[in-house]
Protein backbone atom coordinates (compact mmCIF):
# COMPACT_ATOMS: atom_id res chain seq x y z
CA UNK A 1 18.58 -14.10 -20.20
CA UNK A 2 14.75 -14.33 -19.71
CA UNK A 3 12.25 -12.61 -21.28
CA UNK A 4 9.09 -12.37 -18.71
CA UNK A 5 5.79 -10.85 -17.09
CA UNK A 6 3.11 -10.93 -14.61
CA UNK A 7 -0.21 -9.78 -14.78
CA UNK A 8 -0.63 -7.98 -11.38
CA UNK A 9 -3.76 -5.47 -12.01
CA UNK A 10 -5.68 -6.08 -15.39
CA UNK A 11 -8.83 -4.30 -14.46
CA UNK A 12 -9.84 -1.21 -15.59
CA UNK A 13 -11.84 2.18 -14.16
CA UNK A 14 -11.80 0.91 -10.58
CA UNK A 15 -10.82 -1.72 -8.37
CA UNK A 16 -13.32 -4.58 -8.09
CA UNK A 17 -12.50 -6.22 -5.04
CA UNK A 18 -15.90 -8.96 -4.21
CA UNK A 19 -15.88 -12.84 -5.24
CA UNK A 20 -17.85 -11.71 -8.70
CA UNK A 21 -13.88 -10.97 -9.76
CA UNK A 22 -12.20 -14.07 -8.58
CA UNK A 23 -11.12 -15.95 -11.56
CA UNK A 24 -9.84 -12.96 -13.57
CA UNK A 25 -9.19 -10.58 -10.80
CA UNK A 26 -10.16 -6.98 -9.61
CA UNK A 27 -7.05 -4.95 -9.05
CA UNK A 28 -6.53 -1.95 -11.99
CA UNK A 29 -3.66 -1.96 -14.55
CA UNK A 30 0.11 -3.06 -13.08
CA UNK A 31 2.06 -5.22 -14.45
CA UNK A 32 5.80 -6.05 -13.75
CA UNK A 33 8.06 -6.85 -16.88
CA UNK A 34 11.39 -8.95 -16.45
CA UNK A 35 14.41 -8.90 -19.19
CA UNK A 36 17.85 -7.95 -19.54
CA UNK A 37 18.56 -7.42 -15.56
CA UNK A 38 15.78 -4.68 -15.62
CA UNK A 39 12.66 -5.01 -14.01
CA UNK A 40 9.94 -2.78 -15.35
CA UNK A 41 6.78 -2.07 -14.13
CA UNK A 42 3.67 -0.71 -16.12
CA UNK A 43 1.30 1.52 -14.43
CA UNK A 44 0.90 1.98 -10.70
CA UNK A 45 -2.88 1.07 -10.39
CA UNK A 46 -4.10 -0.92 -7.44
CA UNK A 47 -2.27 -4.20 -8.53
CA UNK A 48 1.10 -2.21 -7.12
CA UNK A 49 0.34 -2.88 -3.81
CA UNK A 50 0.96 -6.65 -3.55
CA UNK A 51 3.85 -6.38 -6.22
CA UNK A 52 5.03 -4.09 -3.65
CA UNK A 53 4.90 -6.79 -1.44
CA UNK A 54 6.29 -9.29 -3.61
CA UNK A 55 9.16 -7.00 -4.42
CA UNK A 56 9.95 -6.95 -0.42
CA UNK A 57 9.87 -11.27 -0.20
CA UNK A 58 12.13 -11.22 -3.19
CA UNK A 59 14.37 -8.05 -1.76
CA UNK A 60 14.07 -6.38 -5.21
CA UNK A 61 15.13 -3.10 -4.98
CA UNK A 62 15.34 -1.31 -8.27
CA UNK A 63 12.65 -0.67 -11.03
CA UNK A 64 11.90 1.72 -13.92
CA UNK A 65 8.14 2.30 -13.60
CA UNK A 66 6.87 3.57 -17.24
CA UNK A 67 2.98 5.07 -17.05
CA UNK A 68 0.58 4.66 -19.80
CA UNK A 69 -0.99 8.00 -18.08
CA UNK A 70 -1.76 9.35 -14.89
CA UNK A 71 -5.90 8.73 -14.25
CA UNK A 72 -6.57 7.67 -10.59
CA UNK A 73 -6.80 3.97 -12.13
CA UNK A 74 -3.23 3.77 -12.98
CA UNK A 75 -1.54 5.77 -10.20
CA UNK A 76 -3.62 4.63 -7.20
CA UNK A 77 -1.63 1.84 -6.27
CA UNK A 78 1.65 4.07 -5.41
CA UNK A 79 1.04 5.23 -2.00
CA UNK A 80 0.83 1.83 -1.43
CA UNK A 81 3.82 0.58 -2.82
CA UNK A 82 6.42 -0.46 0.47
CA UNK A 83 9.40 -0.61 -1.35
CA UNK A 84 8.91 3.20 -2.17
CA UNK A 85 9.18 3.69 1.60
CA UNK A 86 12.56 2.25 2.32
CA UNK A 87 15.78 3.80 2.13
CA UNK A 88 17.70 1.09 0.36
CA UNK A 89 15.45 0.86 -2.57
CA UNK A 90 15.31 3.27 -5.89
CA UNK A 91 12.85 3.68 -8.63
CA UNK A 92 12.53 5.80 -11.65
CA UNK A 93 9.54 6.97 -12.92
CA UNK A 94 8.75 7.99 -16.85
CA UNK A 95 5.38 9.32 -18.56
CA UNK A 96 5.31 10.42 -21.73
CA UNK A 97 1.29 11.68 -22.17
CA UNK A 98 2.25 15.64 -20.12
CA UNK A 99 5.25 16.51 -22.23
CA UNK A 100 3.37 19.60 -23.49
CA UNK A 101 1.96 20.28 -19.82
CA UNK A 102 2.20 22.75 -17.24
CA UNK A 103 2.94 19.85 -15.29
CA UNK A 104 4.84 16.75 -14.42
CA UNK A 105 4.63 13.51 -13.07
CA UNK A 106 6.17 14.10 -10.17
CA UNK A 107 3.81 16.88 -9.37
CA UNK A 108 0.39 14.55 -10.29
CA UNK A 109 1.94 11.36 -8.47
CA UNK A 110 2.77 14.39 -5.16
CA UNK A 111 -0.31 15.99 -5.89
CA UNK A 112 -2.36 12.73 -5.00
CA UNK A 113 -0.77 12.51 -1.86
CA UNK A 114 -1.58 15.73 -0.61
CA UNK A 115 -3.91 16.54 2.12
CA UNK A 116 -6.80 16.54 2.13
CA UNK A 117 -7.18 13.78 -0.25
CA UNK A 118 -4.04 11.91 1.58
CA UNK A 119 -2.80 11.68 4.98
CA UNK A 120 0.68 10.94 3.93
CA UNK A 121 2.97 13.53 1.65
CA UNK A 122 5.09 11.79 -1.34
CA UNK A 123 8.45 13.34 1.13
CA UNK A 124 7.50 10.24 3.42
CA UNK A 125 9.02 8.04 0.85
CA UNK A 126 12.40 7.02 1.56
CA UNK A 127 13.31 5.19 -1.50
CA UNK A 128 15.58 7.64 -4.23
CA UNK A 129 12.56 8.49 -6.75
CA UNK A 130 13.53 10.09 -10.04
CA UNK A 131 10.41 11.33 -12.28
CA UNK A 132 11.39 11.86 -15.82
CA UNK A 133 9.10 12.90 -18.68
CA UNK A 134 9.55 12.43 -22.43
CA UNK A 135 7.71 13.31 -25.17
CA UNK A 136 5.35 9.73 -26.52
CA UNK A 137 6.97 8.76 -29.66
CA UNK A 138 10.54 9.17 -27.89
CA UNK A 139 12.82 5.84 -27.77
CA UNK A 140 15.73 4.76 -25.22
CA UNK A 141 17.31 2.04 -23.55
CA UNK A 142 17.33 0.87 -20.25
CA UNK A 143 20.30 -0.97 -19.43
CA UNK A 144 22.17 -2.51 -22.32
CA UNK A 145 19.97 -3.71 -24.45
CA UNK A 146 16.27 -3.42 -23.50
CA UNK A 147 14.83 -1.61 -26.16
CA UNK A 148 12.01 0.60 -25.79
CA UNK A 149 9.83 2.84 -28.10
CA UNK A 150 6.58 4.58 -27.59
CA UNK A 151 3.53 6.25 -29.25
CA UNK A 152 0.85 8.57 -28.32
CA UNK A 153 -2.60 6.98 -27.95
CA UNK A 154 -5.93 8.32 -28.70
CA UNK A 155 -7.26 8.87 -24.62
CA UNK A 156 -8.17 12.13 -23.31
CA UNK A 157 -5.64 13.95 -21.23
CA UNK A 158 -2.95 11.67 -23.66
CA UNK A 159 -1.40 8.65 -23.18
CA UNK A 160 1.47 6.39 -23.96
CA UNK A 161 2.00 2.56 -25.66
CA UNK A 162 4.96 1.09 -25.00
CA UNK A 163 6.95 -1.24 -27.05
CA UNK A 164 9.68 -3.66 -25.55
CA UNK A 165 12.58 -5.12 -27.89
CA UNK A 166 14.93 -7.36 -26.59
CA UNK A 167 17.02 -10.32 -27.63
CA UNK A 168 14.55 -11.30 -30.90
CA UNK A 169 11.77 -11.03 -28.42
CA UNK A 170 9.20 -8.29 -28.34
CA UNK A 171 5.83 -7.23 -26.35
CA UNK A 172 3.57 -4.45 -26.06
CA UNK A 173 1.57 -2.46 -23.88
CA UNK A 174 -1.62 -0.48 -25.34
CA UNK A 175 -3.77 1.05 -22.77
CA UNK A 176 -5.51 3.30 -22.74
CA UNK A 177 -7.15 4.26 -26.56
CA UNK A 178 -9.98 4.77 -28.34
CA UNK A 179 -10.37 3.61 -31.60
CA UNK A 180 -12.66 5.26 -34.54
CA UNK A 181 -14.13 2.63 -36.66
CA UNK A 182 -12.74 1.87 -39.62
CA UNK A 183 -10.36 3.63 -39.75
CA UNK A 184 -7.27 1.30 -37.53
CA UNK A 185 -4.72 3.73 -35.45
CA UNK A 186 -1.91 3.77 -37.69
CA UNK A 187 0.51 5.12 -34.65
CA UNK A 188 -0.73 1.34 -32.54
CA UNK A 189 -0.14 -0.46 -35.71
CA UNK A 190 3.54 0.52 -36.13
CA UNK A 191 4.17 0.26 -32.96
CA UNK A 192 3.02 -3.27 -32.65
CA UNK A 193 4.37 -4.86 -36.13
CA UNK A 194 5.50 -8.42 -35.65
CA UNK A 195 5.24 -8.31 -32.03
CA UNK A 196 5.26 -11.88 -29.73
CA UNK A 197 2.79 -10.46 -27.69
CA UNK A 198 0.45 -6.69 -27.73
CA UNK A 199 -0.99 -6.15 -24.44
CA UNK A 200 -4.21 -4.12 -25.26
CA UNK A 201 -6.97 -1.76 -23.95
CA UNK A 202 -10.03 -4.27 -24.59
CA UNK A 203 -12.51 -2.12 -21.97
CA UNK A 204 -15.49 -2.66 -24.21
CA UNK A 205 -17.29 -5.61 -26.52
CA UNK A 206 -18.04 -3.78 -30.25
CA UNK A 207 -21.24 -4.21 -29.41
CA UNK A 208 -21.04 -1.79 -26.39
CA UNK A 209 -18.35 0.07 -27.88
CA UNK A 210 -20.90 2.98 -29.45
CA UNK A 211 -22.75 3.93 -26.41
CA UNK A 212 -19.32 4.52 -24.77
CA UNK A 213 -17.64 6.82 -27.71
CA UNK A 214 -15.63 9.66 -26.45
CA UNK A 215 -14.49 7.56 -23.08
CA UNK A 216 -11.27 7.15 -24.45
CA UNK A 217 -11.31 2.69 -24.64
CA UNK A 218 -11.55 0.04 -27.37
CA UNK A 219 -12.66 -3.32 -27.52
CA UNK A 220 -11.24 -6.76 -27.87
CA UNK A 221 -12.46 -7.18 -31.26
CA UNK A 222 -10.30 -3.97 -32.67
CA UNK A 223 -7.49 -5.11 -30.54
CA UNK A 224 -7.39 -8.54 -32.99
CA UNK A 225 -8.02 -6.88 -35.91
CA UNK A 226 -5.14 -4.55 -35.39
CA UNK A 227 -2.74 -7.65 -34.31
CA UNK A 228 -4.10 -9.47 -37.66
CA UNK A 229 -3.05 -6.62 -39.90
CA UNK A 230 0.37 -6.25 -37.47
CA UNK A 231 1.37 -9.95 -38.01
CA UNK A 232 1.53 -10.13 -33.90
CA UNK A 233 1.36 -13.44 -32.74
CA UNK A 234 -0.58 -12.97 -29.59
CA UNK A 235 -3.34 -10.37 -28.14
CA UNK A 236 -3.41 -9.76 -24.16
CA UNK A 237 -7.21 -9.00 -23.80
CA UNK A 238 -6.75 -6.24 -20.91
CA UNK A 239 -8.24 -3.37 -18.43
CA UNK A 240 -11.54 -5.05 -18.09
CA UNK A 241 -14.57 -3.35 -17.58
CA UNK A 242 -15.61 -2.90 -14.21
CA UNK A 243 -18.99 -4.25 -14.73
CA UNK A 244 -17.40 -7.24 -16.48
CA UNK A 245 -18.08 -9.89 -13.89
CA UNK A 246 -16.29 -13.17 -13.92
CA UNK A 247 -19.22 -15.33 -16.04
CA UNK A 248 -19.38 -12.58 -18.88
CA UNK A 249 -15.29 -12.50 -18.74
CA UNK A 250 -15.92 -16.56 -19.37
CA UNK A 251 -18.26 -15.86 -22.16
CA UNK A 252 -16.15 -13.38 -24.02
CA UNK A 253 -12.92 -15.43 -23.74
CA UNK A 254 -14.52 -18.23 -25.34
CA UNK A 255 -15.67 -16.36 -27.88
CA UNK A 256 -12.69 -14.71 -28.46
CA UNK A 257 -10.37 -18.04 -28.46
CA UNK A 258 -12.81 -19.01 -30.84
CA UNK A 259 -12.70 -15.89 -33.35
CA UNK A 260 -8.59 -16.00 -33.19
CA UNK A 261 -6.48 -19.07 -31.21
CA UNK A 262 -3.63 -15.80 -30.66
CA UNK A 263 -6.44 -14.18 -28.39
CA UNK A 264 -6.30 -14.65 -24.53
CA UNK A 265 -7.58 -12.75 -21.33
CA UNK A 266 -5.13 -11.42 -19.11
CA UNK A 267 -5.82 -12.57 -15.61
CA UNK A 268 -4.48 -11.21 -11.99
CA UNK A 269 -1.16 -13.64 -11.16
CA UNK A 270 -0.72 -14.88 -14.98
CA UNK A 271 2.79 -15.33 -15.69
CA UNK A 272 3.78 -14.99 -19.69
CA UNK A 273 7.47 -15.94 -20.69
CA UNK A 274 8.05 -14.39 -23.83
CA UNK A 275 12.10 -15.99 -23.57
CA UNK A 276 13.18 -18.82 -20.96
């Protein structure tokens, strides 16, 4: 069976939505994983909505959604999300970045739609939800034989990489993290060992990178060096700066493609198949 993905949010912070964000795209972090007769679906930022509707043309009904974390960019896109609204449909939900919390994902992803932030409560949605948490570093399988393992990142309030095995074929998904120079993340390196393809938290250029220590994102440049080191065959450059507008995003992927050929930008509607 195939192996697939589709970019459908690769911005980060907030949405971007003006023609300065055409050719790469201004909706934050979603993307919707195919393999094994699972569909999977990383982060709920504003990218949800039209997989939401894409899910409705295609009368998908059924998705694990697994959350890097819960900041507004990554969750913002779920009261928004029409599938979650009909009765016929069922999705679980999984963080891994509250385990040690006097809270849980059910309560943030409720909490957002409360009044008087929301007009509509989470009880509106008809679709069977089930919110699970687990502690990052936890594996499990989802279906037969999609194999998944995680790791905590470096991010404040926590998050959670993910790590997809299945049928020889592998990808990643490493947002959001902040690397200390020099020193690589040992935890992202295992996790990402021999990979096909690392999707990876690329907010920043190094040379911006030290005016914006202690926000919790890395660069493009550490996300190659780590997939050097990790023997990964290709880097996702992801979660774009806001203030990255479309002619520096075509500036830094030239660079990039020139500093590594494995190095690409993720842009909104890019399909990768990873097995055909």
């Amino acid at each position: 069976m195939s192996f697939k993905l589709k970019f459908w949010g690769v911005r980060g912070s907030i949405a971007c939505p003006s023609a300065k964000y055409v050719a790469y795209g201004g909706n934050t972090s979603c993307i919707e994983v195919s393999c094994g007769g699972q569909r999977i679906i990383f982060d709920c930022g504003t990218g949800l909505r039209n997989l939401g509707h894409y899910f409705v043309r295609k009368n998908a009904k059924h998705a694990h959604i697994l959350l890097s974390h819960t900041h507004w960019d990554h969750i913002n896109g779920f009261p928004f999300f029409t599938p979650a609204f009909r009765p016929d449909c069922s999705f679980t939900m999984m963080a891994g970045h509250l385990f040690d919390k006097d809270i849980t994902v059910r309560d943030v992803m409720a909490g957002q739609m409360n009044q008087p932030t929301f007009p509509v409560p989470i009880e509106v949605m008809e679709a069977k939800l089930e919110f699970e948490d687990f502690e990052a570093g936890d594996r499990f399988t989802l279906g037969k034989d999609v194999q998944i393992t995680t790791t905590k990142l470096n991010h404040p309030d926590n998050a959670t990489a993910y790590r997809i095995d299945y049928q020889g074929a592998s990808m990643c998904y490493v947002t959001d993290t902040e690397h200390i120079v020099g020193k690589p993340d040992q935890n992202v390196l295992a996790l990402i060992e021999g990979a096909d393809l690392v999707i990876y938290d690329s907010t920043y250029t190094d040379k911006e990178f030290e005016r914006k220590i202690g926000w919790g994102h890395s660069t493009w440049q550490e996300g190659m060096r780590l997939c050097q080191m990790a023997n990964v065959k290709r880097l996702a450059i992801f979660h774009h700066d806001p203030d990255h507008e479309d002619p520096f995003m075509e500036q830094l992927e030239a660079e990039a493609q020139y500093e590594w050929p494995g190095n690409f930008v993720a842009r909104e509607n890019m399909r990768i198949y990873l097995k055909s």
